[in-house]
Protein backbone atom coordinates (compact mmCIF):
# COMPACT_ATOMS: atom_id res chain seq x y z
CA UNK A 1 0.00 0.00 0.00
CA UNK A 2 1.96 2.86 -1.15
CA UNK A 3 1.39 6.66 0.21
CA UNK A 4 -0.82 6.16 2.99
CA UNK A 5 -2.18 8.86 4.58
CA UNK A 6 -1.21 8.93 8.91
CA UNK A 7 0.29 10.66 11.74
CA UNK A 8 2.59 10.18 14.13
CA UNK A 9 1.51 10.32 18.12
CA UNK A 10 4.45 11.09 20.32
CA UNK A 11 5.66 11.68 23.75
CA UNK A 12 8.24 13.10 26.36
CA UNK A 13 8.85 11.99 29.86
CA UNK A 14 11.41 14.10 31.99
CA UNK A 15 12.16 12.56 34.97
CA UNK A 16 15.00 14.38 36.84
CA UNK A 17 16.82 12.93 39.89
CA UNK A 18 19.22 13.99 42.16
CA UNK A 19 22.59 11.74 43.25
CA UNK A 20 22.60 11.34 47.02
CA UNK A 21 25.96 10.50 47.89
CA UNK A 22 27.82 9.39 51.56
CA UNK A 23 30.89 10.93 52.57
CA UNK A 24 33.70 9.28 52.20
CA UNK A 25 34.77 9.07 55.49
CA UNK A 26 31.73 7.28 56.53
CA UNK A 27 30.96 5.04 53.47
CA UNK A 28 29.81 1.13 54.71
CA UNK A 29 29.46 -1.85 53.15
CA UNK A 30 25.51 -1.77 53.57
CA UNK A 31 25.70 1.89 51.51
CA UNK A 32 26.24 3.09 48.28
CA UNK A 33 25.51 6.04 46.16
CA UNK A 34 21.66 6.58 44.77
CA UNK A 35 19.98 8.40 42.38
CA UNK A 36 16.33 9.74 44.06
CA UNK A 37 13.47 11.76 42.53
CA UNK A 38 14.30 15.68 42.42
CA UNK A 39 14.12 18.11 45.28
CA UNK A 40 14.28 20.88 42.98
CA UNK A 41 12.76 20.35 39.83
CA UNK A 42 9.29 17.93 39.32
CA UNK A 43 8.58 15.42 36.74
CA UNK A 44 7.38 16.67 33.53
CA UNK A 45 6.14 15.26 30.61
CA UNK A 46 3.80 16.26 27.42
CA UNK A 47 1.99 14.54 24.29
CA UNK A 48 0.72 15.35 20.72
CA UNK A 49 0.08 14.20 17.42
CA UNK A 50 1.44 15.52 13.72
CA UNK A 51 -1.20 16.71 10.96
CA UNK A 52 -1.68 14.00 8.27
CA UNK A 53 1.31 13.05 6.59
CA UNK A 54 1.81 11.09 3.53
CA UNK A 55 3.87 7.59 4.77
CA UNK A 56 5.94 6.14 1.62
CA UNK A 57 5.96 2.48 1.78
CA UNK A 58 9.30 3.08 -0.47
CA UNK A 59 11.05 5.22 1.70
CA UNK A 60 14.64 5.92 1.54
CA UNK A 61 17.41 8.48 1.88
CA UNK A 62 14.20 11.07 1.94
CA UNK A 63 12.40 10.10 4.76
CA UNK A 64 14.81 7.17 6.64
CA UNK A 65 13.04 3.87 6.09
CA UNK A 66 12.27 1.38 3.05
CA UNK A 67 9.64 -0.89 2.98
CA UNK A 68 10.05 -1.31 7.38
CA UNK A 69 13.94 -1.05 7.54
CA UNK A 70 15.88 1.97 8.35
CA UNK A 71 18.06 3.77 5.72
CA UNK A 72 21.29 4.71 7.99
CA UNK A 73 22.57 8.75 6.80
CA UNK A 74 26.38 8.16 7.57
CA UNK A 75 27.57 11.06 9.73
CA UNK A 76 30.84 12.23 9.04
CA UNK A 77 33.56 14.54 10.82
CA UNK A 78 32.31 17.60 9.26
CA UNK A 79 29.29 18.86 9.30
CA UNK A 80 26.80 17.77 6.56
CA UNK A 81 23.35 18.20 5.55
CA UNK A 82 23.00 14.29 5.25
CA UNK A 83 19.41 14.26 4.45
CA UNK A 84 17.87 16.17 1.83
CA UNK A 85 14.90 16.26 -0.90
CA UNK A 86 11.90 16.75 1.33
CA UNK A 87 9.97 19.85 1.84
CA UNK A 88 7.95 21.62 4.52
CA UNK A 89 8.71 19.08 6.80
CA UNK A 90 6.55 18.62 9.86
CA UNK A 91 8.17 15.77 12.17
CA UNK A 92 11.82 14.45 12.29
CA UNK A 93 13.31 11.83 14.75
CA UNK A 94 16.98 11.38 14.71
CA UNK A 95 18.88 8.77 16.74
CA UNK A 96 22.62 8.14 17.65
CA UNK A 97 22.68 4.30 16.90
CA UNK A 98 26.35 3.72 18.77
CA UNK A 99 27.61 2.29 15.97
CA UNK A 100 29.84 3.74 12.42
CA UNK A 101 28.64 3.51 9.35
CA UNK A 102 29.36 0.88 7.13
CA UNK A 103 25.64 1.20 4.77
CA UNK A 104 22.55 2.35 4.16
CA UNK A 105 20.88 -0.62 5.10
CA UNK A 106 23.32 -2.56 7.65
CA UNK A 107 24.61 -0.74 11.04
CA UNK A 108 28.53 -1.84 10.91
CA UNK A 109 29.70 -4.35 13.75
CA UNK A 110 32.05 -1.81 15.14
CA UNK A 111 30.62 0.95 17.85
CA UNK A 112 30.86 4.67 18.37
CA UNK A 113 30.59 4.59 21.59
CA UNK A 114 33.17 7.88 22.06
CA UNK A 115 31.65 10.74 19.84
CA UNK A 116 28.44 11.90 19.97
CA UNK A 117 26.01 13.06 17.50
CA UNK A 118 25.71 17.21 16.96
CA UNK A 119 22.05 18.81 15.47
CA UNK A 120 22.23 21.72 13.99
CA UNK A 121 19.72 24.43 12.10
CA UNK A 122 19.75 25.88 9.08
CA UNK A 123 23.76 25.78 8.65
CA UNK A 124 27.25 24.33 9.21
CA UNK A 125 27.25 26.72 11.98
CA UNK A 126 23.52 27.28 12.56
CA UNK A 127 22.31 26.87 16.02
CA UNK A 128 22.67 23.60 17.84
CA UNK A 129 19.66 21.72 18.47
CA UNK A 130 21.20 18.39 20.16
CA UNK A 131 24.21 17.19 20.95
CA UNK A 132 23.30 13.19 21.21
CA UNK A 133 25.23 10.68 23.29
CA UNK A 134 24.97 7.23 22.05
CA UNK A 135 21.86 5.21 21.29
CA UNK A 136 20.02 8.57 22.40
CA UNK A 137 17.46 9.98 20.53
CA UNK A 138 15.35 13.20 19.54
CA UNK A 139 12.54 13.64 18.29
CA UNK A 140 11.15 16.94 16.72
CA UNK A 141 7.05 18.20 15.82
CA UNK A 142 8.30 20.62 13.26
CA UNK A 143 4.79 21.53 12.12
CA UNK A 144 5.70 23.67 9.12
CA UNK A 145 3.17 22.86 6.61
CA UNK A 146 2.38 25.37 3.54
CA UNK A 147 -0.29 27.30 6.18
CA UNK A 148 2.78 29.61 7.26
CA UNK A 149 2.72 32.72 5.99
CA UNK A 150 6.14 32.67 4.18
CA UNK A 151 8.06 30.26 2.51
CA UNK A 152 11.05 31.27 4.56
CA UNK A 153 8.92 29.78 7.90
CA UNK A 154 8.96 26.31 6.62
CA UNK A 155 11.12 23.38 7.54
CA UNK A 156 13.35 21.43 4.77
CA UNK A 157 14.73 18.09 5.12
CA UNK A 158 18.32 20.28 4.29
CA UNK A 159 17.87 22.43 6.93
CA UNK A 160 19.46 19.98 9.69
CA UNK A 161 23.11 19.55 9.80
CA UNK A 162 24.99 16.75 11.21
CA UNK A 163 28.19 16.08 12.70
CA UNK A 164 30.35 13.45 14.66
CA UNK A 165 31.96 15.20 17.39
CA UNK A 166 33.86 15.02 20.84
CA UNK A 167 31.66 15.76 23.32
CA UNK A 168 34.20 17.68 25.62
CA UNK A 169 34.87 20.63 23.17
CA UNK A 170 32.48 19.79 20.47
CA UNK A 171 35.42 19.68 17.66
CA UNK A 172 35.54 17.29 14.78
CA UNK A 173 34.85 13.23 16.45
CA UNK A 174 36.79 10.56 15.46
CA UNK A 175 34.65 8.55 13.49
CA UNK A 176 31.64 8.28 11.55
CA UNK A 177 28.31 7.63 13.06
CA UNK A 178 25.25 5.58 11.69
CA UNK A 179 22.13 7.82 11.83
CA UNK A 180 18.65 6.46 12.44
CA UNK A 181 16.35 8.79 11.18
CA UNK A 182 12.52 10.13 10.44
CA UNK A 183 11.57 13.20 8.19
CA UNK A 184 8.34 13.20 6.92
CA UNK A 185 6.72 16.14 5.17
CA UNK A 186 2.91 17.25 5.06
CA UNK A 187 0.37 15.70 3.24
């Protein structure tokens, strides 16, 4: 069944905690370090659900799956658009696998563990959206159909750039990463 017509229902938990430690000088055997619910900050957490979007069963470098299986964008040392060709985009989802590239359709068998994965708008040097550890994930209800006013409002697949880096100082990583990804554009 090619081009269906759906959405896509997500959610966000945020659940911080605070580490409770013991002082060193009085650590014991029956003791150890814990992570509790917050003091400071409560749980949050929110829901919602995209405008109809038009799924390809074909999928691809476009939109990040064929036919079920995910298309891997290979993230490089420099930043990239890796994904391009769709327009007025209204939800993406991009994930940190843990893993280099080797394909588009096969994660490789050795992990990227070390770098993580930089988001950016717009540019090369655009402003960050994410800066994704491994097998961490984010997920984004861009909403930018052709109801906003100006073309210069609206969302393209292009507009996200991507880049392996060290997450102390945020220069060039190491190695390439394998990116999991969903763009899907308005129906």
């Amino acid at each position: 069944m090619a081009n269906t017509i759906g959405r896509i229902n997500y959610s966000v938990s945020m659940i911080p905690e605070e580490l409770v430690t013991q002082l060193a000088s009085q650590k014991g055997s029956n003791w150890s370090d814990i992570y509790t619910k917050s003091t400071e900050i409560r749980a949050s957490s929110g829901e919602g659900t995209t405008e109809a979007l038009a799924i390809l069963d074909g999928g691809g470098s476009d939109d990040g799956y064929a036919n079920k299986a995910p298309f891997y964008a290979q993230i490089t040392t420099s930043s990239t658009a890796a994904i391009t060709g769709l327009t007025n985009v209204e939800f993406v989802y991009f994930k940190h696998t843990g893993y280099r590239y080797s394909s588009t359709s096969a994660l490789s068998d050795t992990a990227n563990t070390t770098d993580h994965l930089e988001v950016r708008a717009d540019s090369s040097s655009g402003a960050i959206i994410a800066i994704l550890p491994p097998d961490t994930a984010i997920a984004l209800p861009v909403q930018s159909g052709t109801s906003w006013s100006t073309v210069a409002d609206r969302r393209d697949s292009g507009d996200y750039f991507f880049q392996s880096v060290d997450p102390a100082d945020l220069t060039a990583g190491a190695q390439t990463i394998a990116m999991e990804f969903i763009a899907v554009s308005a129906n």
